[in-house]
N, C-alpha and C. Protein backbone atom coordinates (compact mmCIF):
# COMPACT_ATOMS: atom_id res chain seq x y z
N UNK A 1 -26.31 2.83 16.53
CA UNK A 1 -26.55 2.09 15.31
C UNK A 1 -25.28 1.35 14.90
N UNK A 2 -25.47 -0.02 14.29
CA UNK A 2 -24.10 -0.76 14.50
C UNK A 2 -23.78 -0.56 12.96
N UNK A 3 -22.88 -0.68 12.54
CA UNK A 3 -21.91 -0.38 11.20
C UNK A 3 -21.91 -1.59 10.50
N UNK A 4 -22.10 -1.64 9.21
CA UNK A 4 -21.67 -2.91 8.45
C UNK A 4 -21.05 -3.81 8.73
N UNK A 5 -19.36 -3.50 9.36
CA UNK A 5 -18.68 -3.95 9.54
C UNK A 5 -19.19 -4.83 10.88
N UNK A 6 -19.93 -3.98 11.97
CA UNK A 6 -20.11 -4.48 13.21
C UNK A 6 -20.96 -5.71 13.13
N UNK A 7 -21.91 -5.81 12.15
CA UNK A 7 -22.79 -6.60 11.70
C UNK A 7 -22.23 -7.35 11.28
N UNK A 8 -21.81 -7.83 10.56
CA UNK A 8 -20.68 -8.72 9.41
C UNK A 8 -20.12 -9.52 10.80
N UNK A 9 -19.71 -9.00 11.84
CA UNK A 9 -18.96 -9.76 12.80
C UNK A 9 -19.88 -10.29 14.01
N UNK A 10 -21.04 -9.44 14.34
CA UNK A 10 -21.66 -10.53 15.02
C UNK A 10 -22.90 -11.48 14.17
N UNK A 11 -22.84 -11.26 13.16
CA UNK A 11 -23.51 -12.04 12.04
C UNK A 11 -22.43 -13.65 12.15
N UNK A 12 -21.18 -13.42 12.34
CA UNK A 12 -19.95 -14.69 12.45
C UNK A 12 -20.35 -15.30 14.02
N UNK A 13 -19.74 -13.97 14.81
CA UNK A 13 -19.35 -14.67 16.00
C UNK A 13 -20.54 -14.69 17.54
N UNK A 14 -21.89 -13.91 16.90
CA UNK A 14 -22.84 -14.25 17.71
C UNK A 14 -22.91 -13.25 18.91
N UNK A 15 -23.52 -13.42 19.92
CA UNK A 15 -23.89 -12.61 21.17
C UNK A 15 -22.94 -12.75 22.20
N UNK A 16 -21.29 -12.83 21.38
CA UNK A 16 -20.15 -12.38 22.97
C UNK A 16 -20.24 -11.35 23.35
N UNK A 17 -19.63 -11.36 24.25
CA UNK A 17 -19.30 -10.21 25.28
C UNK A 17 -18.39 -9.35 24.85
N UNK A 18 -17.86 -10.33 24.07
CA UNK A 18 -16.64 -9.31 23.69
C UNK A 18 -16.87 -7.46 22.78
N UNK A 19 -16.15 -6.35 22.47
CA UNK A 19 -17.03 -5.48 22.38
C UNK A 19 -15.96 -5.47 20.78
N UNK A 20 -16.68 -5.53 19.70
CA UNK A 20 -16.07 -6.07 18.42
C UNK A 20 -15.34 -4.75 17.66
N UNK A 21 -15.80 -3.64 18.42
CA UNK A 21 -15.63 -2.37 17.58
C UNK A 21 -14.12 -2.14 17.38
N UNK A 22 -13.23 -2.37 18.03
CA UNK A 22 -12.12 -2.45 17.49
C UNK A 22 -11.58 -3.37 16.15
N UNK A 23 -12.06 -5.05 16.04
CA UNK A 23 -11.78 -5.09 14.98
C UNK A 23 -12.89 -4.88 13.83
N UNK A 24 -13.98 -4.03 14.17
CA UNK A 24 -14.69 -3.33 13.06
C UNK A 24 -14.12 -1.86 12.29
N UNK A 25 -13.59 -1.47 13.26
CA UNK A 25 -12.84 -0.18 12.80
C UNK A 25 -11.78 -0.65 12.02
N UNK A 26 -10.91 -1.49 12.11
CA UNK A 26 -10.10 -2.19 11.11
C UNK A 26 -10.04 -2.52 9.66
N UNK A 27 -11.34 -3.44 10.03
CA UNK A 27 -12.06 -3.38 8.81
C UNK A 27 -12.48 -2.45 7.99
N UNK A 28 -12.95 -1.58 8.65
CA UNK A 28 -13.58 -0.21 7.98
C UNK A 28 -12.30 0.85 7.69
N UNK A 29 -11.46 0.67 8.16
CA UNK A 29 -10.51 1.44 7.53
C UNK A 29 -9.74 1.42 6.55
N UNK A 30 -9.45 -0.73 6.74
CA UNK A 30 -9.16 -1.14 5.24
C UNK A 30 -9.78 -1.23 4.07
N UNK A 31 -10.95 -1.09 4.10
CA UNK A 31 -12.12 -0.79 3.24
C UNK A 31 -11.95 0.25 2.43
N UNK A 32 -11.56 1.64 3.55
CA UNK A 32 -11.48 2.63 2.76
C UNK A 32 -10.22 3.01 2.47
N UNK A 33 -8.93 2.64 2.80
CA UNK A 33 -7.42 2.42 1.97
C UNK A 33 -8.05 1.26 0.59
N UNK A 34 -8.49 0.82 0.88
CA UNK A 34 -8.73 -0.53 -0.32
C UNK A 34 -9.14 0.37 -1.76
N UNK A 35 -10.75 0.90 -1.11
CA UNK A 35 -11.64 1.06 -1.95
C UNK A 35 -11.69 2.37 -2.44
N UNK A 36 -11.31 3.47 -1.37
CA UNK A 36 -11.35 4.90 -1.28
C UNK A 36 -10.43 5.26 -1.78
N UNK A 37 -9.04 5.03 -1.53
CA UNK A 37 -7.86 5.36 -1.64
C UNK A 37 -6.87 4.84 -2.48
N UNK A 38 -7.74 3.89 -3.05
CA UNK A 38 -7.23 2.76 -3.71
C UNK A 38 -5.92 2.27 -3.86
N UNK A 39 -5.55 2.47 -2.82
CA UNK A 39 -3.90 1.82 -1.99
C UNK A 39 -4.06 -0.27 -2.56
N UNK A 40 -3.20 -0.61 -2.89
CA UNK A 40 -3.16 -1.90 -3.06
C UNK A 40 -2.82 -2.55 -1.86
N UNK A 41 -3.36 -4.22 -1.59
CA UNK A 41 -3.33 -4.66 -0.79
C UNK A 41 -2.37 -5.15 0.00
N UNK A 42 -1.23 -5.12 -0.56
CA UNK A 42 0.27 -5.91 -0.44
C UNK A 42 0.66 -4.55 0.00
N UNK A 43 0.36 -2.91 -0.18
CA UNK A 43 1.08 -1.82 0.36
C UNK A 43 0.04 -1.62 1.79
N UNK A 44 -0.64 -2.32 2.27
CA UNK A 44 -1.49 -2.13 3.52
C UNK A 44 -0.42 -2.26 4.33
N UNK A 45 -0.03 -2.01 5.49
CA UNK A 45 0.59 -1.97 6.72
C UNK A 45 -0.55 -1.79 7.92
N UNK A 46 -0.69 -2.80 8.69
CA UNK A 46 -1.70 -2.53 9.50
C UNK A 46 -1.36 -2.06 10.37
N UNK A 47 -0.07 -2.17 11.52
CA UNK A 47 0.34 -1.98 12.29
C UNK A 47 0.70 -0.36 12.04
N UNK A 48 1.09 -0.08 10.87
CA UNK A 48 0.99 1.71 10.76
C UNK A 48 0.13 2.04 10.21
N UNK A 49 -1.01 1.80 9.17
CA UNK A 49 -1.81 2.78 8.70
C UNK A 49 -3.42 1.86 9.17
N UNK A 50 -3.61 1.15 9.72
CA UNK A 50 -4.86 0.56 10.54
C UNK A 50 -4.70 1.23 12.08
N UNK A 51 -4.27 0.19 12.68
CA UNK A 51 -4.00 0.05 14.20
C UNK A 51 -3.96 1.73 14.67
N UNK A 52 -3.32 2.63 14.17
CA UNK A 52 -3.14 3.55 15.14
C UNK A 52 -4.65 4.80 14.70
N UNK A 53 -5.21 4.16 13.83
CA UNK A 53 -6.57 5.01 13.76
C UNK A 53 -7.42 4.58 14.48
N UNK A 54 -7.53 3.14 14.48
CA UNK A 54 -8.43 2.33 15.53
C UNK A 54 -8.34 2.85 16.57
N UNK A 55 -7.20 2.77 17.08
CA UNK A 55 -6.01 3.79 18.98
C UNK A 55 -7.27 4.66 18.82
N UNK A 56 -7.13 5.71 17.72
CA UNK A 56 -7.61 7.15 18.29
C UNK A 56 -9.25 7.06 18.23
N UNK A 57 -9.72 5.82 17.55
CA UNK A 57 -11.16 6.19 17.76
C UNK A 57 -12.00 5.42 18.63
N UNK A 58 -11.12 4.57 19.18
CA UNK A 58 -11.62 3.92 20.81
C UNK A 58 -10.73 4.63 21.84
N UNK A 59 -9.53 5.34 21.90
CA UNK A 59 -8.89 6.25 22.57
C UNK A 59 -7.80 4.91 23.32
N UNK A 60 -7.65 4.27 22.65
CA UNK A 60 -6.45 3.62 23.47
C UNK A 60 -5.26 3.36 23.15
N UNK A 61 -3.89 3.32 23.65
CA UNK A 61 -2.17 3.12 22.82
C UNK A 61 -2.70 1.93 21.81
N UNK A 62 -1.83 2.42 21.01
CA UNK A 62 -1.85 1.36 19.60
C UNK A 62 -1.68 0.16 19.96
N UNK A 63 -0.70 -0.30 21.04
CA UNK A 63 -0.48 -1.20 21.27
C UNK A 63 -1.35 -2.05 22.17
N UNK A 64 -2.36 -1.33 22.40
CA UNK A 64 -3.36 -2.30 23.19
C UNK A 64 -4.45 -2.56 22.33
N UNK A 65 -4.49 -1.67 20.95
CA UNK A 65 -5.15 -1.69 19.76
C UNK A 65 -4.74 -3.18 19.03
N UNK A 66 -3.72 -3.43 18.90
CA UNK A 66 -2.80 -4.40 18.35
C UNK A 66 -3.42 -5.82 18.76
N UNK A 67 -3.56 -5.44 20.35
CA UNK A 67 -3.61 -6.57 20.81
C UNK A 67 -5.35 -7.42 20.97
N UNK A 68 -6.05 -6.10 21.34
CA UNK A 68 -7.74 -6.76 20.80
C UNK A 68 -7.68 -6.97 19.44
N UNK A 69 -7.62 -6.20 18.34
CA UNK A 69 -7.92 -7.03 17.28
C UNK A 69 -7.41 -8.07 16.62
N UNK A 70 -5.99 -8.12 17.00
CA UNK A 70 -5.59 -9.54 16.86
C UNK A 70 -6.56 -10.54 17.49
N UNK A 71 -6.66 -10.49 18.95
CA UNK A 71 -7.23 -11.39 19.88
C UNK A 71 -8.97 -11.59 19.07
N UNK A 72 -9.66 -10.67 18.64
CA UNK A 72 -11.12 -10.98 17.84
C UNK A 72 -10.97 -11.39 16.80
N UNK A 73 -9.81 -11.04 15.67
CA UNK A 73 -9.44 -11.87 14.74
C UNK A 73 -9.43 -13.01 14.62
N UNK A 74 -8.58 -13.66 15.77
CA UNK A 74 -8.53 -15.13 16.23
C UNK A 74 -9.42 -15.27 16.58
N UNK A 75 -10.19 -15.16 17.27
CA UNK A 75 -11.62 -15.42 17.80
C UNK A 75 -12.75 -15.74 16.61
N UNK A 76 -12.60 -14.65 15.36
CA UNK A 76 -13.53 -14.49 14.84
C UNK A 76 -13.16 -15.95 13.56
N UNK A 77 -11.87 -15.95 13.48
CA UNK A 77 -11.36 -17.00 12.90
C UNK A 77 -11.66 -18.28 13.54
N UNK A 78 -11.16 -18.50 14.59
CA UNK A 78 -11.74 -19.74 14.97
C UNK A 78 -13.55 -19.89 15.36
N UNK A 79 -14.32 -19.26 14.86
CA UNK A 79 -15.85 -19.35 14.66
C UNK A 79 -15.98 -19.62 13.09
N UNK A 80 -15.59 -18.88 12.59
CA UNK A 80 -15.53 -19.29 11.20
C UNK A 80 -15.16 -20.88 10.83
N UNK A 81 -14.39 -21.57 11.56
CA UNK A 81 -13.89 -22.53 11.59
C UNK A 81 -14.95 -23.77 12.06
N UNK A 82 -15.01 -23.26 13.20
CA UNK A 82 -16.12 -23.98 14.06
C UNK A 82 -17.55 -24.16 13.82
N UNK A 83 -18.15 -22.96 12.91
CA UNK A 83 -19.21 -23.06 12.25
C UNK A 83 -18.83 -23.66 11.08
N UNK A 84 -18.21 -23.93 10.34
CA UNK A 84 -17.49 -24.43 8.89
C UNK A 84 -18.10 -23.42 8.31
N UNK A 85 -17.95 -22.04 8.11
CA UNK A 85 -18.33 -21.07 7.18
C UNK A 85 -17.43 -20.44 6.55
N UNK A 86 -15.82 -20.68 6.95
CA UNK A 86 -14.64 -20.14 6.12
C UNK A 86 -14.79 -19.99 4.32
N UNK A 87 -15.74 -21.12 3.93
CA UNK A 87 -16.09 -21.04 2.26
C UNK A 87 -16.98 -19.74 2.27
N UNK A 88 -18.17 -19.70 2.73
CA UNK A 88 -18.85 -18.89 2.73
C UNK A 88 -18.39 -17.26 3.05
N UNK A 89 -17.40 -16.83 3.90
CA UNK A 89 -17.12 -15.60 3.89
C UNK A 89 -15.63 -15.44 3.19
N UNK A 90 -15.17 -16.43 3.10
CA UNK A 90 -13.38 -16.41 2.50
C UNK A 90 -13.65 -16.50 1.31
N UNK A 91 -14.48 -17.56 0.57
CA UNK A 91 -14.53 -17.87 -0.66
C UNK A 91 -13.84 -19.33 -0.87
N UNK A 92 -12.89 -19.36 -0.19
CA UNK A 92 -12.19 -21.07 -0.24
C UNK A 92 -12.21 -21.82 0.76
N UNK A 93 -12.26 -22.93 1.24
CA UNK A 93 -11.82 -23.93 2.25
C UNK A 93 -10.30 -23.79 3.43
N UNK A 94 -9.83 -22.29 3.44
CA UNK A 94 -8.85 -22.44 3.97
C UNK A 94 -8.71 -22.79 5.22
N UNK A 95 -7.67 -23.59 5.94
CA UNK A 95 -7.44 -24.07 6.95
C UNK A 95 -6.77 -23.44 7.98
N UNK A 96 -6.51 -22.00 7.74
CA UNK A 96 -5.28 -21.16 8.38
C UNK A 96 -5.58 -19.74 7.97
N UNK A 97 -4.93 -18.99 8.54
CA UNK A 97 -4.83 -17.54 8.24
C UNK A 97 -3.63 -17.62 8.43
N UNK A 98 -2.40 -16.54 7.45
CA UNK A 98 -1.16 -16.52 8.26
C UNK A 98 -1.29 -15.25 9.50
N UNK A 99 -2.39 -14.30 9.19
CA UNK A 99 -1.77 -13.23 10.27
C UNK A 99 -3.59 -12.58 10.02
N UNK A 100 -3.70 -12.05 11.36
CA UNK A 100 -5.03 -11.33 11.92
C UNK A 100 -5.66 -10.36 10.60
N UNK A 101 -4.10 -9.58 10.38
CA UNK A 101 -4.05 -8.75 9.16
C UNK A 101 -5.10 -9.21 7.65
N UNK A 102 -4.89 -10.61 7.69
CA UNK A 102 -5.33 -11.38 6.40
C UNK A 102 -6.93 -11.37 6.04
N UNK A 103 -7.54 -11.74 7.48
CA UNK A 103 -8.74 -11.57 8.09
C UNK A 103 -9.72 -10.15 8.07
N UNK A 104 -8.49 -9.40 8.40
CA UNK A 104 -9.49 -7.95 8.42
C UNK A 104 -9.34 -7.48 6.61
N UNK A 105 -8.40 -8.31 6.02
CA UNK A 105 -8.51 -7.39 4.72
C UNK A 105 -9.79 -8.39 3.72
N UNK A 106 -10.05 -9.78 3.90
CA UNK A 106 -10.87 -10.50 3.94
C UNK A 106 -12.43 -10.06 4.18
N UNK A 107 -12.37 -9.91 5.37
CA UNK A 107 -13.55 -9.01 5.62
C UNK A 107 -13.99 -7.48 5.09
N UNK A 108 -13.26 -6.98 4.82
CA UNK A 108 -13.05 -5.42 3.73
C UNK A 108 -13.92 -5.99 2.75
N UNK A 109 -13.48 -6.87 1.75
CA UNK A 109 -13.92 -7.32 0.91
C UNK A 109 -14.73 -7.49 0.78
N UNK A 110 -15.22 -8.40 1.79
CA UNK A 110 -16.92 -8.87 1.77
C UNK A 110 -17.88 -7.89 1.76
N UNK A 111 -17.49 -7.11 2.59
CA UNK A 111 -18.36 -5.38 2.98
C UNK A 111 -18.46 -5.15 2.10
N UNK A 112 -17.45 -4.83 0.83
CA UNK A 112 -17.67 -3.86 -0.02
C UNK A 112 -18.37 -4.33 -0.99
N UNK A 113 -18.03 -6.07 -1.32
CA UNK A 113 -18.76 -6.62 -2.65
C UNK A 113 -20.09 -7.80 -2.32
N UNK A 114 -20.09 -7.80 -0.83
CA UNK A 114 -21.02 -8.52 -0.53
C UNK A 114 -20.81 -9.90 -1.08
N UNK A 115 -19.52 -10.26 -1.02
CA UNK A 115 -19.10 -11.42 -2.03
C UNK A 115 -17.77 -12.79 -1.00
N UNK A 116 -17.77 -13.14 -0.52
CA UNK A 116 -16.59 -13.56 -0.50
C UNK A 116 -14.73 -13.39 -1.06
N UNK A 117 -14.00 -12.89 0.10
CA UNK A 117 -12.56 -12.62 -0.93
C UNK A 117 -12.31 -13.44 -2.17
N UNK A 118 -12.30 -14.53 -2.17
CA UNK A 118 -11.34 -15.03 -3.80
C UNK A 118 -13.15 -15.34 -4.29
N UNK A 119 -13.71 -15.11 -4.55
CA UNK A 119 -14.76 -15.08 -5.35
C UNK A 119 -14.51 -13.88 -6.29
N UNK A 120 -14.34 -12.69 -5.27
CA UNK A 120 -14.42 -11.14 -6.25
C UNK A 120 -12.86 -11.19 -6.94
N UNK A 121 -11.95 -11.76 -6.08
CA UNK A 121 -10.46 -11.39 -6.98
C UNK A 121 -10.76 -12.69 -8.19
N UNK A 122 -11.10 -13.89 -7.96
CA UNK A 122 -11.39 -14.40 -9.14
C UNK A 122 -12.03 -14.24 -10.47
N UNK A 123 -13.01 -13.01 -10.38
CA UNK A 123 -13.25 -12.64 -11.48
C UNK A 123 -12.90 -11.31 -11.48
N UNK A 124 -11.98 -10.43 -10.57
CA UNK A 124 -11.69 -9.23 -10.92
C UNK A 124 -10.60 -9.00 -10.06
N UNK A 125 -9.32 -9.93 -11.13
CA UNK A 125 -8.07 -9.90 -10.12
C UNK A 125 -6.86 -8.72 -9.83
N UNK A 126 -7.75 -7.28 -10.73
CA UNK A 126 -7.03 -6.28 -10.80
C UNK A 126 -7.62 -5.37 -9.77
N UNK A 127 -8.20 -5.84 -9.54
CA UNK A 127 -8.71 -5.59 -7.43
C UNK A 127 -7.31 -6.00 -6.71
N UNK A 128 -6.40 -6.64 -6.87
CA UNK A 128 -5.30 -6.81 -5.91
C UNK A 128 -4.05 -5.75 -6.14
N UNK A 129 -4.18 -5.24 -7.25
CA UNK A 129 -3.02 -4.52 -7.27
C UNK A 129 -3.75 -2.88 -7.22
């Protein structure tokens, strides 16, 4: 059975090959630092408190963790792009991401409020801290 998160991403990026569960676990973890734990977004560290849970629940070094979800990030970013749906799941017209990181906390969001990111911080900007 596929996970919110898993859905949310081939709902974007369609019937690849690629196997998305790494950057679904991402997502789903920032979800629950976000939402669960209510850790603020600027204290997320992905590379230490994402990435190495992802490692243990596909069983692979962090650092090869690092490197698929970056790589579907980009991927999933440039579909977003290519479909012109960046308004629709971002909330704004942006032209860029600075980092993979930005994306998976983006997508958190959506999961949780079914909303686009700056849609929900726009009317509830004490969601960022």
């Amino acid at each position: 059975m596929m996970t919110k998160s898993e859905r949310l991403l081939r709902s974007i990026l369609g019937p690849v090959r690629a196997d998305v569960r790494p950057l679904a676990y991402a997502v789903d973890i920032a979800g629950e630092l976000l939402f669960e734990r209510h850790i603020p977004m600027d204290d997320i560290r992905v590379t230490k408190d994402v990435y190495p849970w992802v490692a243990e629940q596909i069983n692979r070094s962090p650092g090869a963790v690092t490197r698929r979800v970056e790589r579907l990030a980009n991927l999933c970013w440039d579909t977003l792009m290519e479909r012109n749906l960046v308004a629709a799941y971002i909330g704004t017209p942006l032209k860029d991401i600075k980092a993979p990181r930005d994306l998976i906390l983006y997508l958190a969001f959506y999961i949780e409020f079914e909303r686009p990111f700056f849609d929900v911080v726009n009317q509830e900007p004490a969601l960022l801290f």
